[in-house]
Protein backbone atom coordinates (compact mmCIF):
# COMPACT_ATOMS: atom_id res chain seq x y z
CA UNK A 1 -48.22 46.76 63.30
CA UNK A 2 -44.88 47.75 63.31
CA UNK A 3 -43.77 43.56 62.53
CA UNK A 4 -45.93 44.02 59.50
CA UNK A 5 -44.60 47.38 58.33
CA UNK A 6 -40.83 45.95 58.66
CA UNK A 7 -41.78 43.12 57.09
CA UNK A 8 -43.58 45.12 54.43
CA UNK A 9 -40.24 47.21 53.72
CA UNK A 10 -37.94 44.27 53.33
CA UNK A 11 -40.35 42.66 50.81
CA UNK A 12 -40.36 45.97 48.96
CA UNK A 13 -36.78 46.15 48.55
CA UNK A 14 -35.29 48.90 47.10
CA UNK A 15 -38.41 49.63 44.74
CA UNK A 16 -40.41 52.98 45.83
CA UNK A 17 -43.90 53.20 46.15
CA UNK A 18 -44.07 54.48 42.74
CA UNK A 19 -43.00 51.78 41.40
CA UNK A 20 -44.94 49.33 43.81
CA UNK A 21 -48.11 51.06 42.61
CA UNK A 22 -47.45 50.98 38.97
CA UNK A 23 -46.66 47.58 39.07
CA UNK A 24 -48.76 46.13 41.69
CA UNK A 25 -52.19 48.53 41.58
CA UNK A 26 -51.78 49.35 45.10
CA UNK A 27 -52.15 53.35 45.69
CA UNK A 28 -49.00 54.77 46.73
CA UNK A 29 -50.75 57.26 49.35
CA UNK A 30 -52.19 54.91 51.36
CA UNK A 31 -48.84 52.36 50.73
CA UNK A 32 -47.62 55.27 52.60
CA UNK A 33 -49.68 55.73 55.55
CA UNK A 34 -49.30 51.87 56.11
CA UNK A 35 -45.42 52.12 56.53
CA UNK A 36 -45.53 55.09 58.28
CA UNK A 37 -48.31 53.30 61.03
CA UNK A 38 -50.62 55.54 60.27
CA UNK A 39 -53.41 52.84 58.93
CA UNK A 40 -54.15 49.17 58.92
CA UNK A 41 -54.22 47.69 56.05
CA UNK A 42 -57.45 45.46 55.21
CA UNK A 43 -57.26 42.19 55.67
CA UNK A 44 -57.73 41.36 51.84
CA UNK A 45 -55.05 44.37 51.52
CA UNK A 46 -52.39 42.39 53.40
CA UNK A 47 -53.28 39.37 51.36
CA UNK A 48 -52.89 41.30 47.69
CA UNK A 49 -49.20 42.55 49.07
CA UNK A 50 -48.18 39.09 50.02
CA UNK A 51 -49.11 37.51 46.98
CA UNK A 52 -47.65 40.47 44.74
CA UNK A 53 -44.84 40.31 46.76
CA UNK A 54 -44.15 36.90 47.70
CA UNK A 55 -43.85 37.23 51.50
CA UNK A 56 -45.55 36.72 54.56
CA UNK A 57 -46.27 39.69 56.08
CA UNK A 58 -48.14 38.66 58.95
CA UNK A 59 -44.70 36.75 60.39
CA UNK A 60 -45.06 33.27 62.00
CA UNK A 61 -45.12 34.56 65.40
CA UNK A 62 -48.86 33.85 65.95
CA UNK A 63 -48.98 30.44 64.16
CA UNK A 64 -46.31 29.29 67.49
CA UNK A 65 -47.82 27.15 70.21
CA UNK A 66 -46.94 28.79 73.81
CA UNK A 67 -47.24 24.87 75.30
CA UNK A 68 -44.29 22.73 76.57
């Protein structure tokens, strides 16, 4: 969670979640709670905010192989 909502803030920039939700649809209360780590996001959530905002949020950490 807290990868995602770093990740989340850096793709944001230096807009605010006003302007996220006027230009992106996505309400600003619940924008909120998901950088503050008080809610998951959906998976079709994280998927709109990557596309609007042209980033990976879920990081490449997972995608790694552990093997030698």
């Amino acid at each position: 969670m807290q990868a995602l909502t770093k990740r989340l803030k850096a793709a944001m920039g230096g807009r605010t979640l006003r302007e996220i939700e006027a230009l992106y649809g996505i309400n600003k209360s619940s924008l909120n709670k998901i950088l503050r780590g008080e809610i998951w996001p959906s998976t079709p959530t994280i998927i709109r905010l990557e596309r609007m905002l042209d980033t990976d949020l879920w990081g490449d950490e997972h995608r790694k192989s552990r093997l030698p």
